[in-house]
PDB file of N, CA and C in Angstrom:
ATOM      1  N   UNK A   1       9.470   3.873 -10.869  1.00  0.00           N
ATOM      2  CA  UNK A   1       9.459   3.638  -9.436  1.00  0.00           C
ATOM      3  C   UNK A   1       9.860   4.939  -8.748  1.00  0.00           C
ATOM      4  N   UNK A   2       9.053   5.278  -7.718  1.00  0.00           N
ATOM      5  CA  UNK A   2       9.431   6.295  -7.001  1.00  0.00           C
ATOM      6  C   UNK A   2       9.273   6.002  -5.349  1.00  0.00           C
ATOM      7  N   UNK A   3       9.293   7.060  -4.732  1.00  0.00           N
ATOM      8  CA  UNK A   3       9.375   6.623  -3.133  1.00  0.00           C
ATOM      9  C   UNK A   3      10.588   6.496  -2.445  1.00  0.00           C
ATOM     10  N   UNK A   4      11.536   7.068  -2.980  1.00  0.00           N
ATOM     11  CA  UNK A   4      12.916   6.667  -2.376  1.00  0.00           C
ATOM     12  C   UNK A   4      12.866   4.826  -2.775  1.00  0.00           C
ATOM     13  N   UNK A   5      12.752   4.950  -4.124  1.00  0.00           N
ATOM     14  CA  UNK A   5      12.899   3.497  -4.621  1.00  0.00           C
ATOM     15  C   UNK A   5      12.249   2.611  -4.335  1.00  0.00           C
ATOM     16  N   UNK A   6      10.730   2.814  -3.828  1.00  0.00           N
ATOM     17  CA  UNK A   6      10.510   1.805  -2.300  1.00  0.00           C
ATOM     18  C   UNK A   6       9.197   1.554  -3.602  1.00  0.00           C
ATOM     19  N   UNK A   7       8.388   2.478  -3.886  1.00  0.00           N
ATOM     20  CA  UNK A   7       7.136   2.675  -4.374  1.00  0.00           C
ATOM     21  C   UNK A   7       6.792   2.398  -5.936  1.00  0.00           C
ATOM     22  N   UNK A   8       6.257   1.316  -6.603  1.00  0.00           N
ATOM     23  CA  UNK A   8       6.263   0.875  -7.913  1.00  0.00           C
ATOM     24  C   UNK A   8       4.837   1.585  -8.017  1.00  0.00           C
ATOM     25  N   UNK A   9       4.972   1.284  -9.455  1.00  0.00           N
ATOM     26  CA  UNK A   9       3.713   1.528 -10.113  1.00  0.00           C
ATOM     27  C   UNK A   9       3.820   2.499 -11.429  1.00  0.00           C
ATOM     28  N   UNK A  10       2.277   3.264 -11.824  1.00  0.00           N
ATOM     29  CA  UNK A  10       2.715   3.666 -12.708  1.00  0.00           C
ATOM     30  C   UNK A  10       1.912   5.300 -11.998  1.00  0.00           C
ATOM     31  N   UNK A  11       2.880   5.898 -11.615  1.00  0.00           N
ATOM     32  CA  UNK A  11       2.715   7.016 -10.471  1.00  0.00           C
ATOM     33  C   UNK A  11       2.786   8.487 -11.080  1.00  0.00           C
ATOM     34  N   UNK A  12       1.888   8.658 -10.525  1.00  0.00           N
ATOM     35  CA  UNK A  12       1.493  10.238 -11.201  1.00  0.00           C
ATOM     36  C   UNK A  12       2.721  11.465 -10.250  1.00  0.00           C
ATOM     37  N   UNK A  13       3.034  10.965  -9.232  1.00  0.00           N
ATOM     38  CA  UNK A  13       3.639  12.004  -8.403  1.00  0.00           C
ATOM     39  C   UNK A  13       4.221  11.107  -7.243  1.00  0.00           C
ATOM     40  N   UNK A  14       5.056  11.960  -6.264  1.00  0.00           N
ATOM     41  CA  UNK A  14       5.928  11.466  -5.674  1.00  0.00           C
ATOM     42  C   UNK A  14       5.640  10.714  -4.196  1.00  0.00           C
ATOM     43  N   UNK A  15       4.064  10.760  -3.909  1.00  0.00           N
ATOM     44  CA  UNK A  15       3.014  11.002  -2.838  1.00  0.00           C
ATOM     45  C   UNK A  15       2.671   9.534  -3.110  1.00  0.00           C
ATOM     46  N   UNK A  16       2.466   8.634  -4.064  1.00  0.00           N
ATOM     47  CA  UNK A  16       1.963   7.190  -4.300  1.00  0.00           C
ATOM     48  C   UNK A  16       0.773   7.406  -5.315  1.00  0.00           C
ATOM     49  N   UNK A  17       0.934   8.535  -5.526  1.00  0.00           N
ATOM     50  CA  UNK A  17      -1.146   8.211  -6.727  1.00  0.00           C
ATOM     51  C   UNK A  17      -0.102   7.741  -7.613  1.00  0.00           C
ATOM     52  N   UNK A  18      -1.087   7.111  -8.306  1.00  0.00           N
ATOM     53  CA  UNK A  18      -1.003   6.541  -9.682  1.00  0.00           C
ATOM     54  C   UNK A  18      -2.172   7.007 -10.864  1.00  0.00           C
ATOM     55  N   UNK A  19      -1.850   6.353 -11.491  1.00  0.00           N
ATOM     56  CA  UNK A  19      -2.890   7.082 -12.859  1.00  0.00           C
ATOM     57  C   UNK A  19      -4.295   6.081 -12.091  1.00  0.00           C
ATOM     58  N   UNK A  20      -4.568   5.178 -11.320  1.00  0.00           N
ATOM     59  CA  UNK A  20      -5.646   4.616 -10.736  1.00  0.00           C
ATOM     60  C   UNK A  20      -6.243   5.404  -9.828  1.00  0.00           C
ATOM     61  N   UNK A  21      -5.770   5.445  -9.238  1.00  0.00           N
ATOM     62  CA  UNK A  21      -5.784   6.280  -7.910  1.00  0.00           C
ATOM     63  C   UNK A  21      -5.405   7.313  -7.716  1.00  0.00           C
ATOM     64  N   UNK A  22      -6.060   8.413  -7.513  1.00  0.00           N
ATOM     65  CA  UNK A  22      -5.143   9.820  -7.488  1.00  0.00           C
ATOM     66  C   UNK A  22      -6.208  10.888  -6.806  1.00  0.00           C
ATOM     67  N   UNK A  23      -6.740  10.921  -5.819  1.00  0.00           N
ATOM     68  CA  UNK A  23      -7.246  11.787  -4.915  1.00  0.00           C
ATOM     69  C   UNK A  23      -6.327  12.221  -3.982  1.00  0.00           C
ATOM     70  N   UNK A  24      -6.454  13.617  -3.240  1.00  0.00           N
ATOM     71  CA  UNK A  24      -5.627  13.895  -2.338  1.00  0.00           C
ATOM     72  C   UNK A  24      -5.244  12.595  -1.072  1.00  0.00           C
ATOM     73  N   UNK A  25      -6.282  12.086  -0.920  1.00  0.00           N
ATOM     74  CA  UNK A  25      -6.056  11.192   0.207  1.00  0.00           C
ATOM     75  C   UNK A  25      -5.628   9.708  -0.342  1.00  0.00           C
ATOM     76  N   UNK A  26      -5.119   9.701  -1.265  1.00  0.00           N
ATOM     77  CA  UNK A  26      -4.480   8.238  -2.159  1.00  0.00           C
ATOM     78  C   UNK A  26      -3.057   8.498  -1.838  1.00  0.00           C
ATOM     79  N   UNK A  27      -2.813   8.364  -0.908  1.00  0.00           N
ATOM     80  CA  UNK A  27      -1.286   8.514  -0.142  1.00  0.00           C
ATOM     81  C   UNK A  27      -0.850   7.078   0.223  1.00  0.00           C
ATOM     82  N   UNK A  28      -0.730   5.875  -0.240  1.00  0.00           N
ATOM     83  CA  UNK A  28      -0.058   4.635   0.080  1.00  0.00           C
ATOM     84  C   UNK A  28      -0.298   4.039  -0.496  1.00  0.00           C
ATOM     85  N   UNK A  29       0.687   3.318  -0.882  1.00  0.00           N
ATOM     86  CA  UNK A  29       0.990   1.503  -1.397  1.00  0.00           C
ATOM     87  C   UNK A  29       0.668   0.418  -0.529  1.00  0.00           C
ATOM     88  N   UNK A  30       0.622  -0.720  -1.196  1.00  0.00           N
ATOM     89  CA  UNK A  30       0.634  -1.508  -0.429  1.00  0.00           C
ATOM     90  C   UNK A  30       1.655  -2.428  -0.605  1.00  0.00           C
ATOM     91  N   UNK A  31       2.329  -3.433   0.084  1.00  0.00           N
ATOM     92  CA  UNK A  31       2.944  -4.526  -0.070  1.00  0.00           C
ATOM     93  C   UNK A  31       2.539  -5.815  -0.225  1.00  0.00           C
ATOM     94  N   UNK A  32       2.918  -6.228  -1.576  1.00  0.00           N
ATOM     95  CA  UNK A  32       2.469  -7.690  -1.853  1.00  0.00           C
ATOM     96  C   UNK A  32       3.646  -8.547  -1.423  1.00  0.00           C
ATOM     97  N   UNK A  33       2.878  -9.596  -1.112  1.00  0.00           N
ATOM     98  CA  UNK A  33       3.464 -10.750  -0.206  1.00  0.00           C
ATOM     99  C   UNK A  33       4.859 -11.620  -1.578  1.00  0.00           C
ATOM    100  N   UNK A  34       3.750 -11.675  -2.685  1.00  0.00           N
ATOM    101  CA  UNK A  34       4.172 -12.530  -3.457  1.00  0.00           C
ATOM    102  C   UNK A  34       5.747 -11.851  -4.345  1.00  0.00           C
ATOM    103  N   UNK A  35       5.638 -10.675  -4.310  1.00  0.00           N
ATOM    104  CA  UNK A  35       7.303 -10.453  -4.706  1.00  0.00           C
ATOM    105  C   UNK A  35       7.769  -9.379  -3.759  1.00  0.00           C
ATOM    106  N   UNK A  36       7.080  -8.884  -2.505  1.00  0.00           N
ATOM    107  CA  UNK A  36       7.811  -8.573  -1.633  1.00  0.00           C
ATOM    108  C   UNK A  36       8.216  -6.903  -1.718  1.00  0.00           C
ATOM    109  N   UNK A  37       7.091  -6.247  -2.786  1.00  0.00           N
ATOM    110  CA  UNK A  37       7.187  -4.516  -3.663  1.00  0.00           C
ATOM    111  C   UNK A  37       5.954  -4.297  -2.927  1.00  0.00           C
ATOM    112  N   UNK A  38       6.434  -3.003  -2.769  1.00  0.00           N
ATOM    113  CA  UNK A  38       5.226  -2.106  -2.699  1.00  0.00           C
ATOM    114  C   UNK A  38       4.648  -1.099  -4.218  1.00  0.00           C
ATOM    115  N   UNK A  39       3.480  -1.637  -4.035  1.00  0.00           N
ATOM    116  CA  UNK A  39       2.561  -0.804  -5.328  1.00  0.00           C
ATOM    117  C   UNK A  39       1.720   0.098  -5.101  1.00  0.00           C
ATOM    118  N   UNK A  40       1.612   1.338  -5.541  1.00  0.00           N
ATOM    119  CA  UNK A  40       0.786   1.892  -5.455  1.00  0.00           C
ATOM    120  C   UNK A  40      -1.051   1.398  -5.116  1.00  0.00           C
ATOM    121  N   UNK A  41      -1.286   0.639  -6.327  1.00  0.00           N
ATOM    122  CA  UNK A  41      -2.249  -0.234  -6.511  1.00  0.00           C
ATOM    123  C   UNK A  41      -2.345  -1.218  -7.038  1.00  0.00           C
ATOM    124  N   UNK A  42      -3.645  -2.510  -6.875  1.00  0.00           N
ATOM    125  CA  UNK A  42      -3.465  -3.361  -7.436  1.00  0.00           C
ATOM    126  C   UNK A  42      -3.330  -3.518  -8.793  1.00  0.00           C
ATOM    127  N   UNK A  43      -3.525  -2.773  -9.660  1.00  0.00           N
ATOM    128  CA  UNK A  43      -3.830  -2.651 -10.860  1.00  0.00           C
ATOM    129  C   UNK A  43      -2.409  -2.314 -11.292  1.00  0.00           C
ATOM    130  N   UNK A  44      -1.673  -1.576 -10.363  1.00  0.00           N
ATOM    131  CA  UNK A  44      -0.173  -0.919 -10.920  1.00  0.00           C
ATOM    132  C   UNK A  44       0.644  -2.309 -10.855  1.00  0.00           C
ATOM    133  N   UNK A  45       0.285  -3.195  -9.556  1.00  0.00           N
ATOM    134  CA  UNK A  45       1.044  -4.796  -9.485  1.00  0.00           C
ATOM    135  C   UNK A  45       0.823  -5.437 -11.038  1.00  0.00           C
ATOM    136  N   UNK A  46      -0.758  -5.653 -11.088  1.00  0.00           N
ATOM    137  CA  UNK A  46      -1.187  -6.562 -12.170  1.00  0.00           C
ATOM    138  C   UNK A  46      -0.503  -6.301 -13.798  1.00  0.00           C
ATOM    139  N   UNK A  47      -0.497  -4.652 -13.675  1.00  0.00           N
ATOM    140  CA  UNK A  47      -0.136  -4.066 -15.497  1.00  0.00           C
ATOM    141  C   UNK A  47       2.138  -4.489 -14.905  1.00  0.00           C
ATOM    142  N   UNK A  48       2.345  -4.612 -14.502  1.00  0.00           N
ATOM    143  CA  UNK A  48       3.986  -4.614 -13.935  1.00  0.00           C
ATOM    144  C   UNK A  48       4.689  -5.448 -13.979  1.00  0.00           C
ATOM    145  N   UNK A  49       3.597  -6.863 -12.862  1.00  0.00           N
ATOM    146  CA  UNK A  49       4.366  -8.457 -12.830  1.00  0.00           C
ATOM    147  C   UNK A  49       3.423  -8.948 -13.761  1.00  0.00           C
ATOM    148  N   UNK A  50       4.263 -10.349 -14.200  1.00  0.00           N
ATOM    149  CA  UNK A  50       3.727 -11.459 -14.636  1.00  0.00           C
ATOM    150  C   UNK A  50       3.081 -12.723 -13.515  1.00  0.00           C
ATOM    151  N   UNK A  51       3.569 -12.428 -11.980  1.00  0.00           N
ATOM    152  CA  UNK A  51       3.310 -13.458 -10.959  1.00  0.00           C
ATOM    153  C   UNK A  51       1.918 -13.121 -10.961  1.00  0.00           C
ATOM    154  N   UNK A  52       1.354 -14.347 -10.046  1.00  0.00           N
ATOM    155  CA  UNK A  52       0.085 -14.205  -9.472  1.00  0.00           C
ATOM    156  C   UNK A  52       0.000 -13.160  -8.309  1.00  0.00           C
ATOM    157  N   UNK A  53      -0.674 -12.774  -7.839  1.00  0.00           N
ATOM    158  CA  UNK A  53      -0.813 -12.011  -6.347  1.00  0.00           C
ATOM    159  C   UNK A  53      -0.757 -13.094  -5.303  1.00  0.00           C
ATOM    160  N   UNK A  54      -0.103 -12.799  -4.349  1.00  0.00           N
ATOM    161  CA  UNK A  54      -0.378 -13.567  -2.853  1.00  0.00           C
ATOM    162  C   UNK A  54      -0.457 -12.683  -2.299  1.00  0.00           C
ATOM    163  N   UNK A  55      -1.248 -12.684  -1.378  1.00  0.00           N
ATOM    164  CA  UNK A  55      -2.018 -11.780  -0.315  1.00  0.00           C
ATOM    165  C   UNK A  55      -1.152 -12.418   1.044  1.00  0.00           C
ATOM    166  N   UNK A  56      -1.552 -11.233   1.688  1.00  0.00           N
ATOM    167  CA  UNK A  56      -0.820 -11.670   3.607  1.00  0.00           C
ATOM    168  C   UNK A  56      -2.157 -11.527   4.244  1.00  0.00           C
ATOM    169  N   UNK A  57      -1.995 -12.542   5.347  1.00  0.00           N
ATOM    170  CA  UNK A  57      -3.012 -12.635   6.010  1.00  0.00           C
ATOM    171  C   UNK A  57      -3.161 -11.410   7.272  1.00  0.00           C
ATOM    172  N   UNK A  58      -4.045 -11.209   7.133  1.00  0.00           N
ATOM    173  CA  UNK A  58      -4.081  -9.694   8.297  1.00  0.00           C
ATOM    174  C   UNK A  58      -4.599 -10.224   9.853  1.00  0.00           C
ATOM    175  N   UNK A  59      -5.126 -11.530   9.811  1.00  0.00           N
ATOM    176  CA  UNK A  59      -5.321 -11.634  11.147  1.00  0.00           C
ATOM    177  C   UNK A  59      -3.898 -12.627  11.480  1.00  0.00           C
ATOM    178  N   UNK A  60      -3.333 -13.342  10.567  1.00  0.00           N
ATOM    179  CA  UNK A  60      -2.076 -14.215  11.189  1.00  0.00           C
ATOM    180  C   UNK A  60      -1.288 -13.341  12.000  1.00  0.00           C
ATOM    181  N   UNK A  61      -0.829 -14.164  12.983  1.00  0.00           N
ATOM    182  CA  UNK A  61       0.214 -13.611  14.098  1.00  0.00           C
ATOM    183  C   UNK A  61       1.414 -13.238  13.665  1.00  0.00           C
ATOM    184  N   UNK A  62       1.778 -14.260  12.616  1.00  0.00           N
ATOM    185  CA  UNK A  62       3.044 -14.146  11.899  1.00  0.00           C
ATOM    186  C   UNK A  62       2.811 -12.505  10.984  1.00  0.00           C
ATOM    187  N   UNK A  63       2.347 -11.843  10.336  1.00  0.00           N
ATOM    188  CA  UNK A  63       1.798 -10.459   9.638  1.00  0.00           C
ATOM    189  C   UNK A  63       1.602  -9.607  10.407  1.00  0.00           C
ATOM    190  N   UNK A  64       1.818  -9.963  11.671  1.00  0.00           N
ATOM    191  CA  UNK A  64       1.117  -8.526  13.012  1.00  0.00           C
ATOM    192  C   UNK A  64       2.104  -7.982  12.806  1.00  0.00           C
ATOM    193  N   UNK A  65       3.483  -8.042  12.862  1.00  0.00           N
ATOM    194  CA  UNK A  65       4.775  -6.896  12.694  1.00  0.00           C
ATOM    195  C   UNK A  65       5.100  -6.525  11.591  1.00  0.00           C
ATOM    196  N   UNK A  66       4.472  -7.166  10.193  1.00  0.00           N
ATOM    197  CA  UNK A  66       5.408  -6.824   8.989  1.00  0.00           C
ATOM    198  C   UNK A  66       4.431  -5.663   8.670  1.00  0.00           C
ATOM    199  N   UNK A  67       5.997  -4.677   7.942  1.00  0.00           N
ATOM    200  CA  UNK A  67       5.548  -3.556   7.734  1.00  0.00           C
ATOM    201  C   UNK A  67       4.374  -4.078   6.393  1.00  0.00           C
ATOM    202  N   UNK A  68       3.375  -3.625   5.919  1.00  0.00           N
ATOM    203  CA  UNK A  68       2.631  -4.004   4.613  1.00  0.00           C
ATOM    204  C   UNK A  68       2.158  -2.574   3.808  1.00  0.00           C
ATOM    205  N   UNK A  69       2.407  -1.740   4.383  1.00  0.00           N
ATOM    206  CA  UNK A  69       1.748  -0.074   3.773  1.00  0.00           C
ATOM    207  C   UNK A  69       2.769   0.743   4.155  1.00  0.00           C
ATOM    208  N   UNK A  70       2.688   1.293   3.286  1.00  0.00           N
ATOM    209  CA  UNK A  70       3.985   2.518   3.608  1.00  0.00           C
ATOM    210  C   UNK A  70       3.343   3.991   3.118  1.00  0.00           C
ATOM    211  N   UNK A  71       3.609   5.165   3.961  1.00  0.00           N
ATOM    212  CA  UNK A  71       3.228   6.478   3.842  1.00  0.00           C
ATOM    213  C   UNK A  71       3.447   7.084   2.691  1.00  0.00           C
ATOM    214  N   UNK A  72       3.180   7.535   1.242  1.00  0.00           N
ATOM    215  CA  UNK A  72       3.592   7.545   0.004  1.00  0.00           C
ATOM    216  C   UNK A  72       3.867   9.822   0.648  1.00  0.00           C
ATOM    217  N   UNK A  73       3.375   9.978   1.617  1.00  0.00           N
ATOM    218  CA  UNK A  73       4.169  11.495   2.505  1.00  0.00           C
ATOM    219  C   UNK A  73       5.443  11.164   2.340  1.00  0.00           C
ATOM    220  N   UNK A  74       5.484  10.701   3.749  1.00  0.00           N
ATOM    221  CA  UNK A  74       6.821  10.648   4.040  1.00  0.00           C
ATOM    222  C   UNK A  74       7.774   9.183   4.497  1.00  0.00           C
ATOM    223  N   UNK A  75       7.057   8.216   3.646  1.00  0.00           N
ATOM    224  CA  UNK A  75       7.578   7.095   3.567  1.00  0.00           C
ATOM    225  C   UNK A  75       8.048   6.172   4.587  1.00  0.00           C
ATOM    226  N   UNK A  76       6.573   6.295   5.917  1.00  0.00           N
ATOM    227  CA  UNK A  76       6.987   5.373   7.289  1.00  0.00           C
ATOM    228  C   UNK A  76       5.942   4.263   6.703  1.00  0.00           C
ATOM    229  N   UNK A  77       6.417   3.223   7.114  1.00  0.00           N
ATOM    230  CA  UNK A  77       6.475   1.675   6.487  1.00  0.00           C
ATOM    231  C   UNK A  77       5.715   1.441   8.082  1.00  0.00           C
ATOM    232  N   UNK A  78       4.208   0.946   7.870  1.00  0.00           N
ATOM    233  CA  UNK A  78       3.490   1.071   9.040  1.00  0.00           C
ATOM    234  C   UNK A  78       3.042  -1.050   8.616  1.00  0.00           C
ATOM    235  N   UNK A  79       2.239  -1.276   9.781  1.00  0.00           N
ATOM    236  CA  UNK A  79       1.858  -2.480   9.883  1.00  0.00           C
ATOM    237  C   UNK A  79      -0.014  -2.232   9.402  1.00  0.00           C
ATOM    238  N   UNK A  80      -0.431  -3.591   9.411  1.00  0.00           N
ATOM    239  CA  UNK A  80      -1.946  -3.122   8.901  1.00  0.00           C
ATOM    240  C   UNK A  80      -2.720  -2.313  10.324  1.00  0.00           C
ATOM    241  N   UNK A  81      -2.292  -3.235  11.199  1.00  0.00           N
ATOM    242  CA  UNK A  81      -2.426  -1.926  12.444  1.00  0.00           C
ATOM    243  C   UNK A  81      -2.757  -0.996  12.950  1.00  0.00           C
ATOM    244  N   UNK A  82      -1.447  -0.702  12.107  1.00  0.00           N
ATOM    245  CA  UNK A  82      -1.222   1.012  12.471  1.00  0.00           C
ATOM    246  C   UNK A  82      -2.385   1.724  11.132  1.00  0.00           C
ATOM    247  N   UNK A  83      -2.297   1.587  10.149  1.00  0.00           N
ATOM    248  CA  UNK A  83      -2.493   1.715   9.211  1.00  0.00           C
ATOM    249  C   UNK A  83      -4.466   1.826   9.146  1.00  0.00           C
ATOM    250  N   UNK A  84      -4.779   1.244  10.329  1.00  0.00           N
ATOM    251  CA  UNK A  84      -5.917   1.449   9.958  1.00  0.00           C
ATOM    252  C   UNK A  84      -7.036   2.199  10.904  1.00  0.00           C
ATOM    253  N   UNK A  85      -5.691   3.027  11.555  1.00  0.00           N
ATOM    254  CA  UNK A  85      -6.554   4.589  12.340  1.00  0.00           C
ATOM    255  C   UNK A  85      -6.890   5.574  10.738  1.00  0.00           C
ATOM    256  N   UNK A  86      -6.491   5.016   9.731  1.00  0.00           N
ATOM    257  CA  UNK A  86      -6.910   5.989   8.721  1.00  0.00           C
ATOM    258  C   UNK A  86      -5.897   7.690   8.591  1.00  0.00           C
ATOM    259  N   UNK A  87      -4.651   7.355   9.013  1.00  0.00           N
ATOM    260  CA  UNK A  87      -3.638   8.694   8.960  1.00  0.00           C
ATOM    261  C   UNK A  87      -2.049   7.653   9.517  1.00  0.00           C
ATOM    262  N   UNK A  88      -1.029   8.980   8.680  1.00  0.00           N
ATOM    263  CA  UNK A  88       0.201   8.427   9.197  1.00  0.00           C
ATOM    264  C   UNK A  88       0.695   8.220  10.467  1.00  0.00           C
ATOM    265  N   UNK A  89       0.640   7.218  11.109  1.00  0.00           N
ATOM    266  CA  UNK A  89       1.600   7.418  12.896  1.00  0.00           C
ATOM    267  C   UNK A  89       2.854   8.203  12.447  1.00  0.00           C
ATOM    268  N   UNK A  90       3.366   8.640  11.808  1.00  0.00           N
ATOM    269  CA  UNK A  90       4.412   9.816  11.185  1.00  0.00           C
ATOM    270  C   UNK A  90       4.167  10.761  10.946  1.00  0.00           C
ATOM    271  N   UNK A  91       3.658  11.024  10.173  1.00  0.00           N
ATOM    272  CA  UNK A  91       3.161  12.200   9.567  1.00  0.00           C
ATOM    273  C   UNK A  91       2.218  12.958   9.969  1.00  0.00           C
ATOM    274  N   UNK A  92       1.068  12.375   9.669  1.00  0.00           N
ATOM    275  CA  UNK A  92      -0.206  11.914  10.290  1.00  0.00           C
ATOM    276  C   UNK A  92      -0.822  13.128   9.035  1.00  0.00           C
ATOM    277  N   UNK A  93      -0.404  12.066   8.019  1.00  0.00           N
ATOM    278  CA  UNK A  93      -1.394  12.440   6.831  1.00  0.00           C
ATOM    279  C   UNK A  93      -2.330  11.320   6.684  1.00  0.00           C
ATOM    280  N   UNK A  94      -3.488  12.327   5.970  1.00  0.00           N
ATOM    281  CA  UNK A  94      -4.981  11.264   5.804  1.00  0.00           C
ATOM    282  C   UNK A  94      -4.931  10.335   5.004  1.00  0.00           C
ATOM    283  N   UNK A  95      -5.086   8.802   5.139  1.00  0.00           N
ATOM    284  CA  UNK A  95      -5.725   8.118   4.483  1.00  0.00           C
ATOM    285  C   UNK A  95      -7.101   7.985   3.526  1.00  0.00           C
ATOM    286  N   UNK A  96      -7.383   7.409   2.502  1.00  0.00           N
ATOM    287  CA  UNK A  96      -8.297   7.247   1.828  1.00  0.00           C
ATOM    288  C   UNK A  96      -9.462   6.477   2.999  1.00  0.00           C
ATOM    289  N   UNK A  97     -10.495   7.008   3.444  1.00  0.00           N
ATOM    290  CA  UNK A  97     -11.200   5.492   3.889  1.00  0.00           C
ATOM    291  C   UNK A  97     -11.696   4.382   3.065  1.00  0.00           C
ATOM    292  N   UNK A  98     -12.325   5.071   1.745  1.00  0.00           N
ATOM    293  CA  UNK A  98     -12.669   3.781   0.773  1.00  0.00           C
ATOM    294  C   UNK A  98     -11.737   3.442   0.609  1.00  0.00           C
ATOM    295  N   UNK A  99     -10.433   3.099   0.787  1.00  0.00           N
ATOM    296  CA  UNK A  99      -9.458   1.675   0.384  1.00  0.00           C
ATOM    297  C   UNK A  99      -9.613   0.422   1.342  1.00  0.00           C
ATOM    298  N   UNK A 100     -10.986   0.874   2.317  1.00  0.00           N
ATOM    299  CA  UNK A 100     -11.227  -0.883   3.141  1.00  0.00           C
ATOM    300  C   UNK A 100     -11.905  -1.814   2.428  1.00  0.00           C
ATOM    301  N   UNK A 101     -12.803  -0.877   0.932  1.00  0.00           N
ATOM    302  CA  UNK A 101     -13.437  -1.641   0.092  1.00  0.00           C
ATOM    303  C   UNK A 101     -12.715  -2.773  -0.591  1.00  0.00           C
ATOM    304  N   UNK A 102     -11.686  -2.076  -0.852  1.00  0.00           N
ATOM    305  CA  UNK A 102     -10.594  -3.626  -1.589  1.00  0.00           C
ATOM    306  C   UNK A 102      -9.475  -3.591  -0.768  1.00  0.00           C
ATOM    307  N   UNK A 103     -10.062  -4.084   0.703  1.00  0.00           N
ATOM    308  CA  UNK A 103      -9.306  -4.965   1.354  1.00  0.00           C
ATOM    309  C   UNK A 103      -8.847  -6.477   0.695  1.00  0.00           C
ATOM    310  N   UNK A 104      -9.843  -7.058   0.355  1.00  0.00           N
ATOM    311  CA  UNK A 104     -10.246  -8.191  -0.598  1.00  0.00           C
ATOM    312  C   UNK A 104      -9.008  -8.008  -1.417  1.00  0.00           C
ATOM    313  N   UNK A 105      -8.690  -7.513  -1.902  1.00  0.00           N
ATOM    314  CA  UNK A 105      -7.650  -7.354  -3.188  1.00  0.00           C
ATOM    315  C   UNK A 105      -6.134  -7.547  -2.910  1.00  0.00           C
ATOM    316  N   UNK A 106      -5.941  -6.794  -1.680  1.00  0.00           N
ATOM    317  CA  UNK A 106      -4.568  -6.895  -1.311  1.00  0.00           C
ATOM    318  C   UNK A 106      -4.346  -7.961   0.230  1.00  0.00           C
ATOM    319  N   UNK A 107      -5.828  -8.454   1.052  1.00  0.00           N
ATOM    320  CA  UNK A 107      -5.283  -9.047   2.423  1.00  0.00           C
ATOM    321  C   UNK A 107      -6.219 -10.523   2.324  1.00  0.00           C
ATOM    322  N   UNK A 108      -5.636 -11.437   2.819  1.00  0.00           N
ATOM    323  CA  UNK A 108      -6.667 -12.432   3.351  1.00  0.00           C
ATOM    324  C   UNK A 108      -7.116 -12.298   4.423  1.00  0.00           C
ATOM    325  N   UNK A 109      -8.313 -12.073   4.662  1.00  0.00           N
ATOM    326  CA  UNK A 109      -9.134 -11.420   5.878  1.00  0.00           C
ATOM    327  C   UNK A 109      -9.898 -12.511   6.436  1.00  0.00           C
TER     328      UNK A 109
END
């Protein structure tokens, strides 16, 4: 675990890649609902827990404030929101854009 403790997985560096994911712009985790960690990726959740995944719903009202992604830069804990101008409201380092492909994976949409 790295991230100022925040960031699981199985992480190549201190930024959030993982051995899955690891392009310059693979800068965030996400937060699963179902134990409440942030993972690099889904795959870093799946090889880690034994739980199922629960997903958060991204259009519920109740999910509009919770932080769910966090900056694997400099570790600002953003909402899906914010999160999806594609850069940190902190930092304002770049996001991956192909991670809307597996939205599916981590949100109920």
């Amino acid at each position: 675990m790295q991230g100022g403790n925040l960031i699981r997985g199985k992480l190549i560096d201190d930024e959030s890649r993982c051995v899955h994911w690891h392009s310059p712009l693979d800068v965030i985790a996400l937060r699963f609902r179902c134990c409440d960690r942030y993972y690099a990726c889904y795959s870093c959740h799946s090889e880690s827990e034994t739980h199922a995944v629960e997903k958060y719903s991204i259009r519920s009202s109740s999910a509009a404030n919770v932080p769910l992604i966090i900056c694997g830069v400099c570790k600002f804990q953003m909402t899906f929101q914010q999160y999806q101008g594609l850069q940190c409201p902190s930092c304002s380092a770049k996001f991956n854009p192909g991670c809307k492909l597996h939205y599916h994976l981590y949100f109920e949409t």
